[in-house]
Each structure stands twice: as C-alpha cells, then as structure tokens.
PDB file of N, CA and C in Angstrom:
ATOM      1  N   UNK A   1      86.292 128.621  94.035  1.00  0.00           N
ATOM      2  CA  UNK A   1      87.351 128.269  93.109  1.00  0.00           C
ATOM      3  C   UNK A   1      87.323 129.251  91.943  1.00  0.00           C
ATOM      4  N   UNK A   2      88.442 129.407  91.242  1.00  0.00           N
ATOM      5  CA  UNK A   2      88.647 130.864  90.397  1.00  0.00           C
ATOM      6  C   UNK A   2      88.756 130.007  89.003  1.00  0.00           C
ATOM      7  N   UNK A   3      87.853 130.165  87.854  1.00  0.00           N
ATOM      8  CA  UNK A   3      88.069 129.624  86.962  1.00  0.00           C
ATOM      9  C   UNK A   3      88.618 130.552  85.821  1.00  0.00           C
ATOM     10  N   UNK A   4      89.836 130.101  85.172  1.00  0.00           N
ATOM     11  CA  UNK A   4      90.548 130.586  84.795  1.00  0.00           C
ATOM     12  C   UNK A   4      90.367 130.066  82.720  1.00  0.00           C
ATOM     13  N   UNK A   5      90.315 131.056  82.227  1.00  0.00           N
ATOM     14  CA  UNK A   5      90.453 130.812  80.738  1.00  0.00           C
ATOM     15  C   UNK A   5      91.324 130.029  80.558  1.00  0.00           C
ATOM     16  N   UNK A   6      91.898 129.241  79.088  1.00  0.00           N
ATOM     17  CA  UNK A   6      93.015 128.208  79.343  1.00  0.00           C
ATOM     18  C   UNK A   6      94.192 129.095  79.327  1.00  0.00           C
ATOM     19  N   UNK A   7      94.128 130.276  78.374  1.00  0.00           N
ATOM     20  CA  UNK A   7      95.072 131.012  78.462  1.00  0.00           C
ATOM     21  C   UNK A   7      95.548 131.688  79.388  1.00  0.00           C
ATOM     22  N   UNK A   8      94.917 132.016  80.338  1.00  0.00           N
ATOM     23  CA  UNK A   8      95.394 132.034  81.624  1.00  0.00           C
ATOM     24  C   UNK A   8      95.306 131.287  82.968  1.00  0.00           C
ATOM     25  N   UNK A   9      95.532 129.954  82.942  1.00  0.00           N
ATOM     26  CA  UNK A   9      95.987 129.447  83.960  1.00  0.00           C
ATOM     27  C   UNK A   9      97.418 129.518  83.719  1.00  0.00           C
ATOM     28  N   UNK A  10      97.595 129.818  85.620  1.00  0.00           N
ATOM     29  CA  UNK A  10      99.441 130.136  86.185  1.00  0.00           C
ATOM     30  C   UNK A  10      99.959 128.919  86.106  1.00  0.00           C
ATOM     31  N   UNK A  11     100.766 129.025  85.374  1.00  0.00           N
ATOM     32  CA  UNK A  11     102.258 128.143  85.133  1.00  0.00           C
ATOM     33  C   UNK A  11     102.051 127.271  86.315  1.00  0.00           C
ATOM     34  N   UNK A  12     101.832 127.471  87.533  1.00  0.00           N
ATOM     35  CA  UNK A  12     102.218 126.528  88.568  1.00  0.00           C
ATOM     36  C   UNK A  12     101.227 126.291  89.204  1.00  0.00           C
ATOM     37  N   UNK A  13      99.836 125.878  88.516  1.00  0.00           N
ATOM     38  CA  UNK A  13      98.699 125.596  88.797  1.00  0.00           C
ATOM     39  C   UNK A  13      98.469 124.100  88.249  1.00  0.00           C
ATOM     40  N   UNK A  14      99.311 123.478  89.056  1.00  0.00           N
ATOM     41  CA  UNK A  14      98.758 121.703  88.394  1.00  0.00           C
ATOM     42  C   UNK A  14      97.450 121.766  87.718  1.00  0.00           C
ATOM     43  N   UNK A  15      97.386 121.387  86.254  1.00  0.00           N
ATOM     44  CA  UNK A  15      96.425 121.366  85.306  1.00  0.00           C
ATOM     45  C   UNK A  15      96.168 119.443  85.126  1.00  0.00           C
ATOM     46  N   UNK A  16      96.380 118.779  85.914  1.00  0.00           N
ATOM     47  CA  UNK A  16      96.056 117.194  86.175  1.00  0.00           C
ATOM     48  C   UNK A  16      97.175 116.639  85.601  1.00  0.00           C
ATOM     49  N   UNK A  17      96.682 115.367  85.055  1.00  0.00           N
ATOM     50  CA  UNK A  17      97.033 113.999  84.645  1.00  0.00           C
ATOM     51  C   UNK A  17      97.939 114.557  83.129  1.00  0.00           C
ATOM     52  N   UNK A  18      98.996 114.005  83.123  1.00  0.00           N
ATOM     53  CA  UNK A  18      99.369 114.238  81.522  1.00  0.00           C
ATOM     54  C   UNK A  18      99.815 112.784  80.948  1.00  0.00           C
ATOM     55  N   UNK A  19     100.084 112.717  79.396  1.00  0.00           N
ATOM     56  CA  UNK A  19     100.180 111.414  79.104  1.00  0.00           C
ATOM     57  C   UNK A  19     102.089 111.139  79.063  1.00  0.00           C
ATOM     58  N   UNK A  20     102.495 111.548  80.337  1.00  0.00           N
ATOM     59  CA  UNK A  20     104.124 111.698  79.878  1.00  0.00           C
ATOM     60  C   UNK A  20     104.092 109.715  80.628  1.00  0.00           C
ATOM     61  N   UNK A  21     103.657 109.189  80.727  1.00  0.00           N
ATOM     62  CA  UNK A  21     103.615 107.904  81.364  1.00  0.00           C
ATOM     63  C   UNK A  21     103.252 107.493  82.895  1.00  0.00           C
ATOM     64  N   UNK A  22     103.514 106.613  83.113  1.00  0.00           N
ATOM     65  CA  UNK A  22     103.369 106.338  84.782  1.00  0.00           C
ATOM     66  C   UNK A  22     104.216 106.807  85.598  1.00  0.00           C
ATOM     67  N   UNK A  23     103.589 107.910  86.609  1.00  0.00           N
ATOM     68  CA  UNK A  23     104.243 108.073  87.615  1.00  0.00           C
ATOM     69  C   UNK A  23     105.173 107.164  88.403  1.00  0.00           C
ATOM     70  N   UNK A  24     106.821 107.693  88.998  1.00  0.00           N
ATOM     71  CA  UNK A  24     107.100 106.769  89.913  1.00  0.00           C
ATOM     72  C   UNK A  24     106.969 106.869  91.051  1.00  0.00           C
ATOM     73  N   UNK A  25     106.416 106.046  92.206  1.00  0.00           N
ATOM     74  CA  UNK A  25     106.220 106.435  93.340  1.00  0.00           C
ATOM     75  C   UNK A  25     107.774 106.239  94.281  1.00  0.00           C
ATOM     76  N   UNK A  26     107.365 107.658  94.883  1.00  0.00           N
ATOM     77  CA  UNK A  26     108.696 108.184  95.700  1.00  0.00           C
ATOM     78  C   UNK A  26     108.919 106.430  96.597  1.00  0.00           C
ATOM     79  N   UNK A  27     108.724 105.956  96.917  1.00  0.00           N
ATOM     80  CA  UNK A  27     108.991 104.301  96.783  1.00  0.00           C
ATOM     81  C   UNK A  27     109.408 103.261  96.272  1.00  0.00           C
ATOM     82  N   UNK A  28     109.505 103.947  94.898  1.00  0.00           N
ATOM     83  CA  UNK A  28     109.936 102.473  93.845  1.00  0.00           C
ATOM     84  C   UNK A  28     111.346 103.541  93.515  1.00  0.00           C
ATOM     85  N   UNK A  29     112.093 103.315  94.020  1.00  0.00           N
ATOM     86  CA  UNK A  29     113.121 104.006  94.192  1.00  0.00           C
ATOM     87  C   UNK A  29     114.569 102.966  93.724  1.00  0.00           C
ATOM     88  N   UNK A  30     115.340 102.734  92.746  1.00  0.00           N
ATOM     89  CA  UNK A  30     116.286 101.534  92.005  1.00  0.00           C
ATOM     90  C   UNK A  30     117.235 101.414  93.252  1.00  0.00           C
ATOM     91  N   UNK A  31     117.472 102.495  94.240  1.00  0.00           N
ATOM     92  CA  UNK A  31     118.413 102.566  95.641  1.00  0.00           C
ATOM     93  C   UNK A  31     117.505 102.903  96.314  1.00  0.00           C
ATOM     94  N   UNK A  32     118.544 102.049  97.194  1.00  0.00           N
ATOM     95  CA  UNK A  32     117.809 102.093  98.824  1.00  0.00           C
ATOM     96  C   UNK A  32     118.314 103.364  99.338  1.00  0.00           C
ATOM     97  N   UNK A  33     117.321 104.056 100.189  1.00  0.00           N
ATOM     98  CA  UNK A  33     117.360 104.941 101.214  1.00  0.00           C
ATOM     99  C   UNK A  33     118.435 104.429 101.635  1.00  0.00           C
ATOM    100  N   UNK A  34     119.455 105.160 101.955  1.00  0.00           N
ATOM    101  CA  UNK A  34     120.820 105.434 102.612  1.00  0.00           C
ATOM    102  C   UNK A  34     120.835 106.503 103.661  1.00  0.00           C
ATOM    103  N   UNK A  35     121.333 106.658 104.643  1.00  0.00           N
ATOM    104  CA  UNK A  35     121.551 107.465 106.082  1.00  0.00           C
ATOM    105  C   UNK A  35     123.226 107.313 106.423  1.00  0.00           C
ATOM    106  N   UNK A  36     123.629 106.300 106.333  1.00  0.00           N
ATOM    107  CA  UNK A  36     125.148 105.966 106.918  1.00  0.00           C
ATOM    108  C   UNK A  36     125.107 105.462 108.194  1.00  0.00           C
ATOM    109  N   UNK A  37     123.988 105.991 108.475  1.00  0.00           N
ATOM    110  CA  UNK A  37     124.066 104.893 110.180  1.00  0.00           C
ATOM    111  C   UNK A  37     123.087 103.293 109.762  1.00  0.00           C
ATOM    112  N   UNK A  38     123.675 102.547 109.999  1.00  0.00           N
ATOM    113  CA  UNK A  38     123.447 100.844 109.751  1.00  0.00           C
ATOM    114  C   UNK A  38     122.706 100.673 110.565  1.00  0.00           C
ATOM    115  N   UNK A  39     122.321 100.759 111.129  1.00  0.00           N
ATOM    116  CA  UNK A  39     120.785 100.562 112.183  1.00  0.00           C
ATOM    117  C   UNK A  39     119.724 101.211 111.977  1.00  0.00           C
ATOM    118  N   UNK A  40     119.532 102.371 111.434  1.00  0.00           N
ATOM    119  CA  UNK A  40     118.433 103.182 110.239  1.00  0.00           C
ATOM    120  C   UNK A  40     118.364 102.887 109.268  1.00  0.00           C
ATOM    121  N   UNK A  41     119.428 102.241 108.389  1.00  0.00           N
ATOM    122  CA  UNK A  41     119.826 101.841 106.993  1.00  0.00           C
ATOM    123  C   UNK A  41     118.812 100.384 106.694  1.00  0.00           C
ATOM    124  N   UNK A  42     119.160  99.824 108.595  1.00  0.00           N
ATOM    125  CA  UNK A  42     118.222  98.382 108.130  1.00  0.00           C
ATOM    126  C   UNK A  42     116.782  98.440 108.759  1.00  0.00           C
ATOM    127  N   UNK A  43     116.671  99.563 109.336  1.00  0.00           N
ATOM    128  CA  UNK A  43     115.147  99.834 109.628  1.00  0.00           C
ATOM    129  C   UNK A  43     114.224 100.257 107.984  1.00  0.00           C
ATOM    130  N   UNK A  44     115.232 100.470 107.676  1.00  0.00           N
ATOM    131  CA  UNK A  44     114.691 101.568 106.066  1.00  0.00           C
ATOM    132  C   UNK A  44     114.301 100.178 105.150  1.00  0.00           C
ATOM    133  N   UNK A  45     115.526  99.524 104.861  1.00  0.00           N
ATOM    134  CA  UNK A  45     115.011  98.351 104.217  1.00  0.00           C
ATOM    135  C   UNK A  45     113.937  97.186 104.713  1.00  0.00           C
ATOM    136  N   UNK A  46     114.142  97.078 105.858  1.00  0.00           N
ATOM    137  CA  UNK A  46     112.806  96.243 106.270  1.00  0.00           C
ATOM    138  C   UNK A  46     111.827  96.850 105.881  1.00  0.00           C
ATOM    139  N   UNK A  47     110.850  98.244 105.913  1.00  0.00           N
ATOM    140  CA  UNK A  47     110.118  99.045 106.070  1.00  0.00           C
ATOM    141  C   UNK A  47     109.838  98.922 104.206  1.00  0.00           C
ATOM    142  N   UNK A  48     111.001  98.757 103.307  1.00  0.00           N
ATOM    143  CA  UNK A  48     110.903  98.733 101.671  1.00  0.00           C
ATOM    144  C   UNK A  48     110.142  97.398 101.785  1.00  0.00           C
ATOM    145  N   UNK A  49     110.297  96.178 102.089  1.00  0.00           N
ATOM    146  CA  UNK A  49     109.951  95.039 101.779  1.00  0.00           C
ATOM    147  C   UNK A  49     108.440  94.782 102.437  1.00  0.00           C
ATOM    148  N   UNK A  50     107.585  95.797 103.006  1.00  0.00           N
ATOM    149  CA  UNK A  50     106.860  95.790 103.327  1.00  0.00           C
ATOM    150  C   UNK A  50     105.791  95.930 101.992  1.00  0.00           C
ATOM    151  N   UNK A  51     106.142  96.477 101.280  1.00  0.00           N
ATOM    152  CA  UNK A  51     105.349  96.785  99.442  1.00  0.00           C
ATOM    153  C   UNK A  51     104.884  95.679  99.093  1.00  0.00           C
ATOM    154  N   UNK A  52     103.745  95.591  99.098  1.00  0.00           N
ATOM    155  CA  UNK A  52     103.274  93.976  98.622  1.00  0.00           C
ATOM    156  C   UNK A  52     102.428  93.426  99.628  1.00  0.00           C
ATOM    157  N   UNK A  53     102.827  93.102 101.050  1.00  0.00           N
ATOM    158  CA  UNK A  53     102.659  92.151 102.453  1.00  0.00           C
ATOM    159  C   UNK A  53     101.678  92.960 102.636  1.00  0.00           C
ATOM    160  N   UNK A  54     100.247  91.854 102.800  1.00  0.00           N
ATOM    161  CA  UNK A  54      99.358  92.192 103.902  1.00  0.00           C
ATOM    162  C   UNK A  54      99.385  93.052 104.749  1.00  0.00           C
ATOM    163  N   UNK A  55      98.417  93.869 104.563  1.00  0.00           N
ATOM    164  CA  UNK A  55      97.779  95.053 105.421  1.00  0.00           C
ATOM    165  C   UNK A  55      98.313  94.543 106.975  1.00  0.00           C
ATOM    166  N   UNK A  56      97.901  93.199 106.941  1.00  0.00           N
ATOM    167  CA  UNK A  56      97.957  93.267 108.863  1.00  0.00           C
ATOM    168  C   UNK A  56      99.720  92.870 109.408  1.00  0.00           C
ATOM    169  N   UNK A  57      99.971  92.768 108.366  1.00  0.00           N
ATOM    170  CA  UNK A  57     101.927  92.445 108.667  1.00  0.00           C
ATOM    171  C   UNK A  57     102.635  94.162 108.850  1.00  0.00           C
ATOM    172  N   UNK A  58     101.724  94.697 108.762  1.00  0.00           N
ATOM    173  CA  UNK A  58     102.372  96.377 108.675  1.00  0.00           C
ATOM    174  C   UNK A  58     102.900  96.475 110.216  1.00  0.00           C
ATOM    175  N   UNK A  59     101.804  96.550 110.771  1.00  0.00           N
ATOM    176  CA  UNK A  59     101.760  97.151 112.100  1.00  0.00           C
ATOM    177  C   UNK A  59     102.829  96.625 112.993  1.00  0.00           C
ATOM    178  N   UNK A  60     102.849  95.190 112.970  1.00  0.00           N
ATOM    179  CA  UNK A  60     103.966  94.829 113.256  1.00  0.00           C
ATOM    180  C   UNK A  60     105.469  95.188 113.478  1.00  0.00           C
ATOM    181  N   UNK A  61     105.863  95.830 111.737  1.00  0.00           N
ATOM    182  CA  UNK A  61     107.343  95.742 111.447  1.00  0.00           C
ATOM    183  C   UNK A  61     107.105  97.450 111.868  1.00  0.00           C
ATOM    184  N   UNK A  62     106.259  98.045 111.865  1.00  0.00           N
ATOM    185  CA  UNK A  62     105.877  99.599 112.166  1.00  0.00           C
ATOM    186  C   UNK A  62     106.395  99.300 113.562  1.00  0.00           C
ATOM    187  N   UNK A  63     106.367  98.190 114.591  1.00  0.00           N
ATOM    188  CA  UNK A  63     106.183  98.516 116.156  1.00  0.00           C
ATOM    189  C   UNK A  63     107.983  98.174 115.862  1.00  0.00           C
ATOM    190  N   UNK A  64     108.131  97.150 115.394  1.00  0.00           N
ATOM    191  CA  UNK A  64     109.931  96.819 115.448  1.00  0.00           C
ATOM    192  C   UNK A  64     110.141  97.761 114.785  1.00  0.00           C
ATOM    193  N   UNK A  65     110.168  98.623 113.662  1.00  0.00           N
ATOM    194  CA  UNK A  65     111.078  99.729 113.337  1.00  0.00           C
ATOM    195  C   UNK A  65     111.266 100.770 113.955  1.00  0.00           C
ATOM    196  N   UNK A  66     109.769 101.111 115.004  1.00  0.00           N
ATOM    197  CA  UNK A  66     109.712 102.373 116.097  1.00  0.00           C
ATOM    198  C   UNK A  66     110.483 101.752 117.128  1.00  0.00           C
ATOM    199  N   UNK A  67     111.144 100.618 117.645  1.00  0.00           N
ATOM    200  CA  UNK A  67     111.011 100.138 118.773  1.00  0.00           C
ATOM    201  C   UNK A  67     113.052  99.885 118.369  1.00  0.00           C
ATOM    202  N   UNK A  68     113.555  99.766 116.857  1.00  0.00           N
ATOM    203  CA  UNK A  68     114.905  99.909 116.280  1.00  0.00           C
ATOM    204  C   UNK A  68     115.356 101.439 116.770  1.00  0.00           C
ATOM    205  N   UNK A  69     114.468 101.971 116.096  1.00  0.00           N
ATOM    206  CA  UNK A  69     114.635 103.577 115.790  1.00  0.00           C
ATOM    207  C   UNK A  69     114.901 104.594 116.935  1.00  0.00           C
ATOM    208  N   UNK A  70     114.315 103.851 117.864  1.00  0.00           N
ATOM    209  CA  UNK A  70     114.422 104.374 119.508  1.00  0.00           C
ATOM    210  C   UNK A  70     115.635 104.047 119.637  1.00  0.00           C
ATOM    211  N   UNK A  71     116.157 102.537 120.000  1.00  0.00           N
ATOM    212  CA  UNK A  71     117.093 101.985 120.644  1.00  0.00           C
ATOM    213  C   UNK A  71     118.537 102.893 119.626  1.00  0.00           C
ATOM    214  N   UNK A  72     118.377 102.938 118.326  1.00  0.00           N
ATOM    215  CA  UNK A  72     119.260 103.841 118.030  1.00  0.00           C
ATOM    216  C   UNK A  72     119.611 105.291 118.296  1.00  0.00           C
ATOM    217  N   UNK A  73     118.648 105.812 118.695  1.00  0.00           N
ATOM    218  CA  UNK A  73     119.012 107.372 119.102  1.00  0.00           C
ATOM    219  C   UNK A  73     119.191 107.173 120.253  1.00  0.00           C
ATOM    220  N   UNK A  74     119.210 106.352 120.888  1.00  0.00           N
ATOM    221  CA  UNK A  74     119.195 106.241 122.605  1.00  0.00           C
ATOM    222  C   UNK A  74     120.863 105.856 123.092  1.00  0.00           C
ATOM    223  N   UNK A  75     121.129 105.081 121.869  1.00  0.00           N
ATOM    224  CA  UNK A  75     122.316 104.375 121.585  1.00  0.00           C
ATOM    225  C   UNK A  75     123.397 105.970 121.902  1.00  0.00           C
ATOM    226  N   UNK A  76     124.613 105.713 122.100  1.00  0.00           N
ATOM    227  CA  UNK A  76     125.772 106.796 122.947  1.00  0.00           C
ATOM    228  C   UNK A  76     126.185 106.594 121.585  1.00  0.00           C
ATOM    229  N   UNK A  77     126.814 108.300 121.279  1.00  0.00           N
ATOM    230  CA  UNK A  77     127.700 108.250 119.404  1.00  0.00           C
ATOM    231  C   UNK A  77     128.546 107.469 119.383  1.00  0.00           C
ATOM    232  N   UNK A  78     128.717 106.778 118.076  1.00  0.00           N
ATOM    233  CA  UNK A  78     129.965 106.217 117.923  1.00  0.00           C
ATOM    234  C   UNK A  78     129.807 104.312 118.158  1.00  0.00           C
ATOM    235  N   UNK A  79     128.554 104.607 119.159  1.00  0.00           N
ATOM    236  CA  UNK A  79     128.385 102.703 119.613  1.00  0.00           C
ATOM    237  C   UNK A  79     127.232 102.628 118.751  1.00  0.00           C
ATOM    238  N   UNK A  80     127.330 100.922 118.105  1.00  0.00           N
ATOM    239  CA  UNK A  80     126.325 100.679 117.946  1.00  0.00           C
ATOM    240  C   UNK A  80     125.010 100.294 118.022  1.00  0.00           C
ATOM    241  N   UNK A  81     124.046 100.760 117.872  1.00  0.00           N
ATOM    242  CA  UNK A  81     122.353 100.312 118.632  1.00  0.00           C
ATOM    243  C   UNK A  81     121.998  98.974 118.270  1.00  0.00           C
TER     244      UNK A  81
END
C-alpha cells in the first residue's frame, strides 16, 4: 500500500467516513424500482418488503421471484407472464 502525505492523496482516493450524515442505502429508495413491465415491477416490490423479514423468509420469495422472473422472459412480447 502507497502511503501518501495528506497533501497528496488523489482526489479520487476514498479518504473514509465523513460527517456529511447517514448514508442512504441504494435500497431505501422514496420510489419503487420501475421497469414498465408489471410482472418485474411486482417481482421488484415483493423483493423491497423483504427489508426487515427474517433471514429464513428470504430464500423463499428469492425461489418465487427467480421462478416470476423466468415465467416472464419466457412469456411471448406483448402477453402477459
């Protein structure tokens, strides 16, 4: 690792934590993930309401959203999955 005087660390060398407040996680998002196709749209929101729920309720809505997500690309354009 290259240790750098303060005066020269590069501009685009994450220097850590700053006190600008709490990060938001790319998750806590005020809108929902949008796509335009309504069968991804409601895979997306099930998948939001997962924030919170037990570790072992994941895997679950993980097998129905892979198991949505299929049946939609499989789905012919124009029809719905």
């Amino acid at each position: 690792m290259t240790d750098y005087a303060p005066s020269q660390v590069p501009e685009d060398l994450d220097a850590g934590p700053t006190d600008d407040g709490p990060e938001e996680s790319p998750h806590e998002s005020a809108e929902p993930t949008r796509t335009g196709v309504p069968a991804v749209d409601d895979v997306l929101a099930d998948l939001d309401r997962l924030d919170g729920t037990p570790l072992e309720e994941h895997l679950p809505a993980f097998e129905r959203a892979h198991e949505a997500l299929r049946s939609a690309l499989d789905a012919d354009p124009g029809e719905p999955a």
